[in-house]
N, C-alpha and C. Protein backbone atom coordinates (compact mmCIF):
# COMPACT_ATOMS: atom_id res chain seq x y z
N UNK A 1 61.30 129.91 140.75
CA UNK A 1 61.13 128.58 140.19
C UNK A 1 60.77 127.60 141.30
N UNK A 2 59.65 127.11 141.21
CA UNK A 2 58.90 126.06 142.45
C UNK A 2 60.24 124.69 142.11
N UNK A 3 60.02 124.34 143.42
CA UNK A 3 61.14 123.41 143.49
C UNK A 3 60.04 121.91 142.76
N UNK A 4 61.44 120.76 142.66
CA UNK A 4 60.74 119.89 141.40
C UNK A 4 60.12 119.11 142.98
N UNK A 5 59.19 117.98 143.17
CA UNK A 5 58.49 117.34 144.23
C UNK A 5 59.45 115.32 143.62
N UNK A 6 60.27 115.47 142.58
CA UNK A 6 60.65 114.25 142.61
C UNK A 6 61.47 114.40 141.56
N UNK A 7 63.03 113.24 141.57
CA UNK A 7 63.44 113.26 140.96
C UNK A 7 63.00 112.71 138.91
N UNK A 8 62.10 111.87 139.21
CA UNK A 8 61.38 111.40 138.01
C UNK A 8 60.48 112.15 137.63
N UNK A 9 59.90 111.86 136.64
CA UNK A 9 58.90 113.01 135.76
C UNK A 9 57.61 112.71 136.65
N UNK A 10 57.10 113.99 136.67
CA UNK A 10 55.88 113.97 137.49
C UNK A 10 54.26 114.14 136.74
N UNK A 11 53.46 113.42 136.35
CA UNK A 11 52.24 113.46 135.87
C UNK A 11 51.67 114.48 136.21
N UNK A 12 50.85 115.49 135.19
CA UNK A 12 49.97 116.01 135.48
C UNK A 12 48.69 115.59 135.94
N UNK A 13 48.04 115.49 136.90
CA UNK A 13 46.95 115.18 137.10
C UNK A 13 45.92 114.69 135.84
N UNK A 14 45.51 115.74 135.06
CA UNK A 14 44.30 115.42 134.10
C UNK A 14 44.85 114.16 133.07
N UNK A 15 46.07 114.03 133.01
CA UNK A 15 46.70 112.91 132.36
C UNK A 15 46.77 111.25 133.08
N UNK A 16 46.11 111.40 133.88
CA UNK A 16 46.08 109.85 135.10
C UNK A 16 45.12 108.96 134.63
N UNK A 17 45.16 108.11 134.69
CA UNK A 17 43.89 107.25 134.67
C UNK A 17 42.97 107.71 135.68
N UNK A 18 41.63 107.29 135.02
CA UNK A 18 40.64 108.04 135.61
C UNK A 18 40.60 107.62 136.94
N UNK A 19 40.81 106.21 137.21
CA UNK A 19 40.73 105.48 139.02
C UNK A 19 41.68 106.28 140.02
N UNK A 20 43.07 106.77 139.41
CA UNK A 20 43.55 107.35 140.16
C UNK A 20 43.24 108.81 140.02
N UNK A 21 42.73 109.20 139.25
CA UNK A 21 42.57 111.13 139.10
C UNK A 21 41.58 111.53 139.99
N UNK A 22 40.50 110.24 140.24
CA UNK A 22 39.61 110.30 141.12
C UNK A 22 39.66 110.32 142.23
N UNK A 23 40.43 109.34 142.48
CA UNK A 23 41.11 109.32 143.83
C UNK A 23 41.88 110.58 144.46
N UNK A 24 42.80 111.52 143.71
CA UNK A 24 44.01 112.22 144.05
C UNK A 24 42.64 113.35 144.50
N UNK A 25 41.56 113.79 143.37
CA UNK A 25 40.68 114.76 143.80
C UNK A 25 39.98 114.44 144.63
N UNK A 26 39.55 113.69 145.30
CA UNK A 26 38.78 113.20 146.37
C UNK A 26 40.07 113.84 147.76
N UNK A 27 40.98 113.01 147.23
CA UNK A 27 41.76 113.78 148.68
C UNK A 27 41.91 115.16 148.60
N UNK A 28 42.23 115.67 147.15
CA UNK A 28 42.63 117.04 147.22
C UNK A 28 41.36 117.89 147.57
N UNK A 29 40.34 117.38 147.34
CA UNK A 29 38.76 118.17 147.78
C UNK A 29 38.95 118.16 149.46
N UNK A 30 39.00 117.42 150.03
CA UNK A 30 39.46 117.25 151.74
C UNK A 30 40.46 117.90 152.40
N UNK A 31 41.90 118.05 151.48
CA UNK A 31 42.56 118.25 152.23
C UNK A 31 43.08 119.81 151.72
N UNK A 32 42.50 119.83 150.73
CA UNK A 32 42.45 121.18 149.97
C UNK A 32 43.73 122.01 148.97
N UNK A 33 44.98 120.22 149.17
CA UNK A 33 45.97 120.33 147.88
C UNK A 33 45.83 119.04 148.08
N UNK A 34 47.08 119.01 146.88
CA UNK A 34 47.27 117.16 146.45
C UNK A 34 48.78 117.10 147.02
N UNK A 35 48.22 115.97 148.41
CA UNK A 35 49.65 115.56 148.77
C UNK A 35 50.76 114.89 147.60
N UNK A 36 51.88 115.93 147.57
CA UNK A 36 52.93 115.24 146.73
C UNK A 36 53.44 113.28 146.03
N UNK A 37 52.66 112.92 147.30
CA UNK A 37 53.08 111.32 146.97
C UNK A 37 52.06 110.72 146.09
N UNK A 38 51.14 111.01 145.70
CA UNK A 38 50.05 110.93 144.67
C UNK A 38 51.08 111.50 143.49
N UNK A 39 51.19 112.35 142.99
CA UNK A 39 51.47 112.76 141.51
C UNK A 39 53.04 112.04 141.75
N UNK A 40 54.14 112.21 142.34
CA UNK A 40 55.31 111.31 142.46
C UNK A 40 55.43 110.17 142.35
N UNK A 41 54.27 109.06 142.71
CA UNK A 41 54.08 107.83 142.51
C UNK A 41 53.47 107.62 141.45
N UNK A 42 53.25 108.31 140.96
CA UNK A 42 52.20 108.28 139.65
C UNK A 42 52.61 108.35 138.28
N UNK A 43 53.86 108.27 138.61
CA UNK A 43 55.27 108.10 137.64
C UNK A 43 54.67 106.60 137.46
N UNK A 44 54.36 105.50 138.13
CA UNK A 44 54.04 104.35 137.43
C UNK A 44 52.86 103.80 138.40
N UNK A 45 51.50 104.19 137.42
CA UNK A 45 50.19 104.17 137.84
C UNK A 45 50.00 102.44 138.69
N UNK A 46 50.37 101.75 137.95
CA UNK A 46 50.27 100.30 138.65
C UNK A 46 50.54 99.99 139.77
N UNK A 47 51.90 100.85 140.00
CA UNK A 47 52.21 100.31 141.30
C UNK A 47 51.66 101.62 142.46
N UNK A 48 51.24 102.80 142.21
CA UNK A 48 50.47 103.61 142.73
C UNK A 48 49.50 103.08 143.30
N UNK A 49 48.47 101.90 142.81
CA UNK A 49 47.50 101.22 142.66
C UNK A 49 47.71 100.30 143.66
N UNK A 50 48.59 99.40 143.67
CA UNK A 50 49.05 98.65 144.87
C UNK A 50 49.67 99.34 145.80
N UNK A 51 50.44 100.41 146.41
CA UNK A 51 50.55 101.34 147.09
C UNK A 51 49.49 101.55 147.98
N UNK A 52 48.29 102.54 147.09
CA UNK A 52 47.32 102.95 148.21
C UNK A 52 46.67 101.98 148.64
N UNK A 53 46.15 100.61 147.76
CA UNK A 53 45.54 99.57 148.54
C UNK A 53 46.42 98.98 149.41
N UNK A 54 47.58 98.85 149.80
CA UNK A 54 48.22 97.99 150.75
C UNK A 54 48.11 99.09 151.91
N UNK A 55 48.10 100.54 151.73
CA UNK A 55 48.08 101.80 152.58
C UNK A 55 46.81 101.55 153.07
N UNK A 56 45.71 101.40 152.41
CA UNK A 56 44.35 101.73 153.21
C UNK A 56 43.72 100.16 153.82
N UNK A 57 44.53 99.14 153.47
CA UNK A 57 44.61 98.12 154.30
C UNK A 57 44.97 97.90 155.69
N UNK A 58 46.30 98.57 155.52
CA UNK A 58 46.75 99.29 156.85
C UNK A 58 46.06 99.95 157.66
N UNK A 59 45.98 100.90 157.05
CA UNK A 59 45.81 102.43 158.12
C UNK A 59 44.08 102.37 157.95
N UNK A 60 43.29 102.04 157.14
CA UNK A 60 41.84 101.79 157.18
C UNK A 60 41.24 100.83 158.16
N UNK A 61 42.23 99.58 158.36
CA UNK A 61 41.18 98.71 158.76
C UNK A 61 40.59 98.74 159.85
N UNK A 62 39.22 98.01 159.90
CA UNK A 62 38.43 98.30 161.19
C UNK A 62 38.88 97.46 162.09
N UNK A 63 38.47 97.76 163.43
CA UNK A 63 39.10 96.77 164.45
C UNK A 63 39.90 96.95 164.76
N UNK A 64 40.88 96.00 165.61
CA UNK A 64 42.06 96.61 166.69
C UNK A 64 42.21 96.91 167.51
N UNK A 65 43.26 97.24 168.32
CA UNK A 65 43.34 98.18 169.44
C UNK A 65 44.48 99.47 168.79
N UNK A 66 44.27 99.84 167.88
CA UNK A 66 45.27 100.88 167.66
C UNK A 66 44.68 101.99 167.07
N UNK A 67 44.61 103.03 167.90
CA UNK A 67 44.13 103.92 167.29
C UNK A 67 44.48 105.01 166.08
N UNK A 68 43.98 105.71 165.20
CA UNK A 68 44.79 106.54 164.17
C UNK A 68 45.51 106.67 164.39
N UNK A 69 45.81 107.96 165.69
CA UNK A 69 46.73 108.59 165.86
C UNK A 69 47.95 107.86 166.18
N UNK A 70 47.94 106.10 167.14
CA UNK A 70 49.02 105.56 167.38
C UNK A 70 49.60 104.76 165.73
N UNK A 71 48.60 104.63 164.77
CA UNK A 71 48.93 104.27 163.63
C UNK A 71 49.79 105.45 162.83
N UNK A 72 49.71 106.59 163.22
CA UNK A 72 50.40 107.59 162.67
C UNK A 72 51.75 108.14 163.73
N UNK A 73 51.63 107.29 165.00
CA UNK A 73 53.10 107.42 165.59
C UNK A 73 53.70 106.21 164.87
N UNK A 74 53.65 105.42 164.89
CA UNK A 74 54.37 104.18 164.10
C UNK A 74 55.32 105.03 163.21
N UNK A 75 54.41 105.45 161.92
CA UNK A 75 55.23 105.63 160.67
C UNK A 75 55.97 106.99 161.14
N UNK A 76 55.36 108.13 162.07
CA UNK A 76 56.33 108.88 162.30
C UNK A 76 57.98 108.77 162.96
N UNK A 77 57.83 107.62 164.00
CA UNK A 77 58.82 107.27 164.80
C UNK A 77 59.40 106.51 163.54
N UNK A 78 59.15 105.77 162.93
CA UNK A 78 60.01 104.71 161.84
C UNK A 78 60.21 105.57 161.02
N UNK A 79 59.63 106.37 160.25
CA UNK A 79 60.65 107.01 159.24
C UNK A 79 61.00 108.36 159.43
N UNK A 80 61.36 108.62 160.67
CA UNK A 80 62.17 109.85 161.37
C UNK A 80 63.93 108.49 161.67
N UNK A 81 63.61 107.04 162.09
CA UNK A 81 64.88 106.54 161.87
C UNK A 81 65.45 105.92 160.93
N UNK A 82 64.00 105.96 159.37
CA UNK A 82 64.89 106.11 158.37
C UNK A 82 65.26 107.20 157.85
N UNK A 83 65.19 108.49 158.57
CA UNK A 83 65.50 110.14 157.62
C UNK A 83 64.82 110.30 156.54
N UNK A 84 63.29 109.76 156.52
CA UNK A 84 62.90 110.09 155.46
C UNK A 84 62.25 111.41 155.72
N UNK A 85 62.68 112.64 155.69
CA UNK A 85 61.85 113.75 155.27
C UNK A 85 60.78 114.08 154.85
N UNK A 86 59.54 113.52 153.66
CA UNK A 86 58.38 113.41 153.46
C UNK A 86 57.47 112.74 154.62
N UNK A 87 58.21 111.79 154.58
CA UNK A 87 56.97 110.75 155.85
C UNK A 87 57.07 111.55 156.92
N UNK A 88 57.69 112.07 157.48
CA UNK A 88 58.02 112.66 158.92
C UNK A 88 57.42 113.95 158.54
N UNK A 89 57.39 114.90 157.51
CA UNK A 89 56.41 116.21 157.45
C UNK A 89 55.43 115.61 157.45
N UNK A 90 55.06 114.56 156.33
CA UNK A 90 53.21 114.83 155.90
C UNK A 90 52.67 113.53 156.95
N UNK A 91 53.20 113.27 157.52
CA UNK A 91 52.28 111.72 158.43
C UNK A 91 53.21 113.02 159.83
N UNK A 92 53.60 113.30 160.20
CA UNK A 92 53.45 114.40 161.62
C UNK A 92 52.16 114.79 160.97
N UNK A 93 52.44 115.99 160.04
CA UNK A 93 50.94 116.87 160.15
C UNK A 93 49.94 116.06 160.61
N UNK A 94 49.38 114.42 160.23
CA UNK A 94 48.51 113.74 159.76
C UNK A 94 48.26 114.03 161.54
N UNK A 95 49.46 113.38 162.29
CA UNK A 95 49.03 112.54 163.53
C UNK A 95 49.36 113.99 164.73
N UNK A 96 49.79 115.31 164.87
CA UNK A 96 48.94 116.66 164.96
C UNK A 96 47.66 116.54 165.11
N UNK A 97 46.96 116.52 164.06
CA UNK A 97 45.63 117.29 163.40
C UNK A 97 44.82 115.80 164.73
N UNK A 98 45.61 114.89 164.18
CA UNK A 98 44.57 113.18 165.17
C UNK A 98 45.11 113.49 166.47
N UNK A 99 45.85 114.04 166.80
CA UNK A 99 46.15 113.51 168.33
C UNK A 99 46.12 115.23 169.30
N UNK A 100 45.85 116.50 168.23
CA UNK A 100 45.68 117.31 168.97
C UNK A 100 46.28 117.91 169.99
N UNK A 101 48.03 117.47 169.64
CA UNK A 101 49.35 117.63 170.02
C UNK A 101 50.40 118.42 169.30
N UNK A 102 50.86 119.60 169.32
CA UNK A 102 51.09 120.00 168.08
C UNK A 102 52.70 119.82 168.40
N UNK A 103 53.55 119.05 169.76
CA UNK A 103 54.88 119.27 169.93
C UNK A 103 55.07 117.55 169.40
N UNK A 104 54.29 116.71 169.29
CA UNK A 104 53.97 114.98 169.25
C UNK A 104 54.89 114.55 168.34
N UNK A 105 54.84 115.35 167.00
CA UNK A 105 55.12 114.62 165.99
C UNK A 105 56.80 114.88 166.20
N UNK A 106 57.37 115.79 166.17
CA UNK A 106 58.93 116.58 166.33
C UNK A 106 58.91 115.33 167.34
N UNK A 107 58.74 115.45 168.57
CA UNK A 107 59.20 114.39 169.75
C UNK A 107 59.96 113.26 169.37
N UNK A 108 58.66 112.73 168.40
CA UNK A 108 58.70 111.09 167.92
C UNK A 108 59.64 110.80 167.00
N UNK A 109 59.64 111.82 166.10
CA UNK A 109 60.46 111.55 164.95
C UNK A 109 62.27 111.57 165.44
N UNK A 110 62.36 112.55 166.86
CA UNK A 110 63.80 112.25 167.43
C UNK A 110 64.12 111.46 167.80
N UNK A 111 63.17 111.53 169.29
CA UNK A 111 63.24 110.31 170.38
C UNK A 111 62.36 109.83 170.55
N UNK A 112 61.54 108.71 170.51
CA UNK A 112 59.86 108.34 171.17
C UNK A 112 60.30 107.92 172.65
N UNK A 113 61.00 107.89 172.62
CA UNK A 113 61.69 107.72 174.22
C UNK A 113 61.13 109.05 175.29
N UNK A 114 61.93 109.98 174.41
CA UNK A 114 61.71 111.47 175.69
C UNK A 114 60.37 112.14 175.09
N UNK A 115 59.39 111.53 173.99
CA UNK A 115 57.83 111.90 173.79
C UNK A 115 57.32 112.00 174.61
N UNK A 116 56.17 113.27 174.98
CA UNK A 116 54.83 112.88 175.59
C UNK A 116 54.10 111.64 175.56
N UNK A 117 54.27 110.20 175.34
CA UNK A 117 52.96 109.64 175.46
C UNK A 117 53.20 108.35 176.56
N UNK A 118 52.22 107.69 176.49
CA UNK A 118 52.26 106.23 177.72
C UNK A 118 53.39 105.37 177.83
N UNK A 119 53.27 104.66 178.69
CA UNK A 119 54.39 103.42 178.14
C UNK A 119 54.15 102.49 177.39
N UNK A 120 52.27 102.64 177.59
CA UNK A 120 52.01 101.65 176.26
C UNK A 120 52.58 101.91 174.89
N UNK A 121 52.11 102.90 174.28
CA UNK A 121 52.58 103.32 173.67
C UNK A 121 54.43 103.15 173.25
N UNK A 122 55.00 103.20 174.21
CA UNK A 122 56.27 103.69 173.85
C UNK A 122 56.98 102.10 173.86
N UNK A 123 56.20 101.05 174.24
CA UNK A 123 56.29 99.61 173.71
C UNK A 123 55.63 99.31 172.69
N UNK A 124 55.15 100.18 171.89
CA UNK A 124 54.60 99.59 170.80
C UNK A 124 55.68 99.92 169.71
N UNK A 125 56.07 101.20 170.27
CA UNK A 125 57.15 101.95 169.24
C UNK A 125 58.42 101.14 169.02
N UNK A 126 58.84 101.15 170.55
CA UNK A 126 60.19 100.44 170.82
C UNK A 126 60.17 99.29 169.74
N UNK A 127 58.98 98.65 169.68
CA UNK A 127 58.57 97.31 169.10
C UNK A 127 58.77 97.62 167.44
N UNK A 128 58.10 98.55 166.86
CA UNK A 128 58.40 99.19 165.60
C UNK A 128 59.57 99.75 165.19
N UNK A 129 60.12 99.73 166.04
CA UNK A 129 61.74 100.40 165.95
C UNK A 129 62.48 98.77 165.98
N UNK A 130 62.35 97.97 166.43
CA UNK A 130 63.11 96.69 166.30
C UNK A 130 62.72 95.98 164.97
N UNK A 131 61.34 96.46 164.75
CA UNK A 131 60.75 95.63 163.21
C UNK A 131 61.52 96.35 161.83
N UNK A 132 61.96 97.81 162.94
CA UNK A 132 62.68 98.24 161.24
C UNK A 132 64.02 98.04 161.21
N UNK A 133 64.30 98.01 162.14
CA UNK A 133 66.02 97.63 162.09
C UNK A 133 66.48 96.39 162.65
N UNK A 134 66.22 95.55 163.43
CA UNK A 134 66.74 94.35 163.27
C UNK A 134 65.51 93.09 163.41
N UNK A 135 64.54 92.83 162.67
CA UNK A 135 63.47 92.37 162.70
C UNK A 135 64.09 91.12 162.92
N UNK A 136 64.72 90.40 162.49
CA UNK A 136 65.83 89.04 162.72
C UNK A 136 65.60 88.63 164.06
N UNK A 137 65.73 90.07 164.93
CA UNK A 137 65.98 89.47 166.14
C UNK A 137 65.01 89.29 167.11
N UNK A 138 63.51 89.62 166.51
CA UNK A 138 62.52 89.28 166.91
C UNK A 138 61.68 87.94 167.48
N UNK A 139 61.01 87.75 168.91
CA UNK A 139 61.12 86.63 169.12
C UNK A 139 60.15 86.56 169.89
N UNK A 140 59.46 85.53 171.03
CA UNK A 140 58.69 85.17 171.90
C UNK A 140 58.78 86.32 172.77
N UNK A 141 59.86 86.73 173.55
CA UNK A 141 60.06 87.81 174.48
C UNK A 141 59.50 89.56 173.99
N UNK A 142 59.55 89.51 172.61
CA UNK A 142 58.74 90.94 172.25
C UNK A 142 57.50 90.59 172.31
N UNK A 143 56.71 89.27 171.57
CA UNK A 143 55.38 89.42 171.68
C UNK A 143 54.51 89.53 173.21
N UNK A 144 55.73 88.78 174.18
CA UNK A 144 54.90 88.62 175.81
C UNK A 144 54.87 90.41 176.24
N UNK A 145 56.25 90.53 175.79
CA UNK A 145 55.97 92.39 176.62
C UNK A 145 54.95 93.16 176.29
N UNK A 146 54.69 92.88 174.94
CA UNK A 146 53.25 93.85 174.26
C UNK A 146 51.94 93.29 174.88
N UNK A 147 51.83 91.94 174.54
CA UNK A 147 50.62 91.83 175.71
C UNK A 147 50.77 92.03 176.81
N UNK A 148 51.11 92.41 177.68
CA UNK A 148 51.59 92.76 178.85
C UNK A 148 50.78 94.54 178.85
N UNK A 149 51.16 94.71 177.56
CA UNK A 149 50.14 96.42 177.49
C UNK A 149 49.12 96.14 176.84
N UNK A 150 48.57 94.89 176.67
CA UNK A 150 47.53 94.83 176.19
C UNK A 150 46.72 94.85 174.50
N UNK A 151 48.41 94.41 173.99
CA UNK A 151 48.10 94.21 172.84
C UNK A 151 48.54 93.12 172.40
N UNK A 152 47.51 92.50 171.68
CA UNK A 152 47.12 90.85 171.18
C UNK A 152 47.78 90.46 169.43
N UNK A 153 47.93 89.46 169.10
CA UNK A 153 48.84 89.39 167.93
C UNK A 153 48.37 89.71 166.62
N UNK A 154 46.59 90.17 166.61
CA UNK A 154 46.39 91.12 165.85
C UNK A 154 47.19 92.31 165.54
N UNK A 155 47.28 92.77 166.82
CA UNK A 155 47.71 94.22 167.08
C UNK A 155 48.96 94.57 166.27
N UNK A 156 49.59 93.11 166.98
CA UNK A 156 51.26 93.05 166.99
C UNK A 156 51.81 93.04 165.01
N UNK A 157 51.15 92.15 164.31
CA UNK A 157 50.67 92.34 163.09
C UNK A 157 50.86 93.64 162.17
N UNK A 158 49.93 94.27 163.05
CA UNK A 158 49.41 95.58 162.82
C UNK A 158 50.58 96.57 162.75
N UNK A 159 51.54 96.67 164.25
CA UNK A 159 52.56 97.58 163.90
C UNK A 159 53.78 97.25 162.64
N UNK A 160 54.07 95.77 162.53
CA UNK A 160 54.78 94.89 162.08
C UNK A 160 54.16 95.59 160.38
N UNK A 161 53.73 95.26 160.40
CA UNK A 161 52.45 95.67 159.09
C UNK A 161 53.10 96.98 158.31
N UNK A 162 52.64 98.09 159.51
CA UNK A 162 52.88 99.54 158.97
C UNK A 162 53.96 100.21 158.98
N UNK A 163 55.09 99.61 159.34
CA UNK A 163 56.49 99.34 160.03
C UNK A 163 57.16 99.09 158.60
N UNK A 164 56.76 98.14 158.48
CA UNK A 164 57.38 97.55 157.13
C UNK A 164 57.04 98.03 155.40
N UNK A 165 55.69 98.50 155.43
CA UNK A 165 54.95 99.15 154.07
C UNK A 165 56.03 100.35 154.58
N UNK A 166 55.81 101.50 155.21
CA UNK A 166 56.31 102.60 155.51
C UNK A 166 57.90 102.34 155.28
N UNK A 167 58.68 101.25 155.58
CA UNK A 167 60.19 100.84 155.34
C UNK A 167 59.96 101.47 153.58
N UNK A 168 59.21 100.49 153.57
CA UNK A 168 59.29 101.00 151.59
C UNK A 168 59.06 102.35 151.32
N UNK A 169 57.92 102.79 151.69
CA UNK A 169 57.36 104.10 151.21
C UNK A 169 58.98 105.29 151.64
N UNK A 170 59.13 104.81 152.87
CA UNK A 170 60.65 105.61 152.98
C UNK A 170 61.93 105.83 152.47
N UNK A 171 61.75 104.50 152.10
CA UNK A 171 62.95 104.67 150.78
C UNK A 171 62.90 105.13 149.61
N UNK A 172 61.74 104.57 148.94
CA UNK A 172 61.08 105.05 147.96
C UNK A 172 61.08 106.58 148.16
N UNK A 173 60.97 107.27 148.87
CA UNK A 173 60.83 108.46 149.24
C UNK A 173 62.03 109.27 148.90
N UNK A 174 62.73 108.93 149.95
CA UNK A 174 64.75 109.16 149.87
C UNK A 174 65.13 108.94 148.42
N UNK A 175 64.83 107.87 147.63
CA UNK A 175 65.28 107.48 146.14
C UNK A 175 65.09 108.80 145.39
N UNK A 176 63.96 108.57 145.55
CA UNK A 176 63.00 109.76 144.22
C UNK A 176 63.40 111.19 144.53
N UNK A 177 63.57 111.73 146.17
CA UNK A 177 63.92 113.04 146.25
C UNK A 177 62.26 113.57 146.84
N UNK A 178 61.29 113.37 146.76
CA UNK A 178 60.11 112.98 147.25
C UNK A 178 59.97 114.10 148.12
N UNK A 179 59.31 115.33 147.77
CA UNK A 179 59.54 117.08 148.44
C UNK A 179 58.06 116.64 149.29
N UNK A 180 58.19 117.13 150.63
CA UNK A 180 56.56 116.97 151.02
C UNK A 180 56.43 118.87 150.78
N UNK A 181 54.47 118.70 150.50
CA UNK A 181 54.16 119.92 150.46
C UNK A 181 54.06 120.58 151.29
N UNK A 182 54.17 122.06 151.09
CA UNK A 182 54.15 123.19 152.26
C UNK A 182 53.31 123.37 152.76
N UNK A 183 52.24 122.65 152.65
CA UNK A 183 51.38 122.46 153.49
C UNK A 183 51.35 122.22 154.35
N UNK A 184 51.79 120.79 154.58
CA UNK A 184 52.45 120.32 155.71
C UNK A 184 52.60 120.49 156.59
N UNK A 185 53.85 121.18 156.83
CA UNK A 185 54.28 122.18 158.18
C UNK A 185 53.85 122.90 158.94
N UNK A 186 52.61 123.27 158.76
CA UNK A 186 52.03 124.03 159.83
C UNK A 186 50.77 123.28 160.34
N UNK A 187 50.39 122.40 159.39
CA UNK A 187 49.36 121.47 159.99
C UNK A 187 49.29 121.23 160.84
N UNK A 188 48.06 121.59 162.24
CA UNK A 188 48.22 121.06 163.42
C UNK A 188 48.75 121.61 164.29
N UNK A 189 50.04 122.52 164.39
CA UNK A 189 50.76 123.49 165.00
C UNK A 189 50.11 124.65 165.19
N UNK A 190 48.45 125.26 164.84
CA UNK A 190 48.26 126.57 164.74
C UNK A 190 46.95 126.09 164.74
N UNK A 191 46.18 126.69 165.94
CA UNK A 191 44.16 126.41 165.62
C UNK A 191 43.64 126.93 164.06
N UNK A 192 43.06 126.25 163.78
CA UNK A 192 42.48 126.65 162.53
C UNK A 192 41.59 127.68 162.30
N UNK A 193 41.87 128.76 161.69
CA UNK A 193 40.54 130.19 161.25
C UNK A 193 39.38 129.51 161.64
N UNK A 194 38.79 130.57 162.19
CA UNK A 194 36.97 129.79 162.53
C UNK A 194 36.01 131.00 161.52
């Protein structure tokens, strides 16, 4: 018996509105299944709808100084310290496959501290790690240290941004029971068949 992917009833695909059925097959043509958070969210199409547009606002937009892969340490490091289980399988695989690291994602999701990467980097995190847990205490002295690595209040925005959507998507996650697919897990960890 396949395990359930959410505690709420889960849509069959051919039953979606067509904007989103289109959408879920477009990814599932790419990625060659349908990531679980598509049919789980799809328990209520509307807000699915505002979901991926506030997601591809995020993680789409052009410009910046942040690259994919540091857009996919963000949400790994933040919701490895909310324990969300989905975000931390299927956004590791994501930022693996982008960063061509296959120990990166495990690192981040423990410590971004004892990670492989820069110090830039690991001030951007530090910085995303204060936006998720005590954002209150945010002030003049975080924004000078980030420019200091060279990131401008676009930027700063930016982690603040994906920090905070991902707060939701993580809970939301934890609520529902939110299974990432087995796919997942090996993503990135293993060269791909040629």
């Amino acid at each position: 018996m396949a395990e359930s992917i959410s505690r709420y009833p889960v849509p069959e695909l051919k039953d979606l509105p067509a904007d989103l059925r289109e959408r879920i097959e477009q990814v599932q043509e790419k990625a060659g299944f349908v990531p679980n958070v598509f049919l789980a969210l799809a328990h209520r199409p509307d807000e699915l709808r505002a979901f991926l547009a506030y997601h591809d606002a995020l993680l789409l937009r052009e410009g910046g100084n942040l690259s994919k892969g540091e857009r996919e340490m963000i949400i790994v490091t933040t919701s490895g310290a909310n324990q969300c289980l989905y975000c931390v399988v299927a956004h590791g695989a994501i930022l693996r496959v982008y960063e061509k690291k296959p120990l990166l994602a495990d690192q981040l999701a423990v410590n971004h501290r004892k990670a492989d990467i820069t110090p830039r980097q690991k001030a951007m995190l530090d910085f995303a790690l204060k936006v998720s847990r005590a954002s209150h205490e945010i002030g003049e002295v975080d924004f000078a240290l980030l420019r200091t690595h060279g990131f401008d209040d676009e930027d700063i925005w930016d982690i603040a941004g994906i920090t905070a959507f991902f707060g939701l998507s993580n809970r939301m996650a934890n609520v529902i029971s939110m299974r990432p697919n087995d796919e997942f897990y090996l993503m990135g960890r293993v060269p791909r068949a040629k």
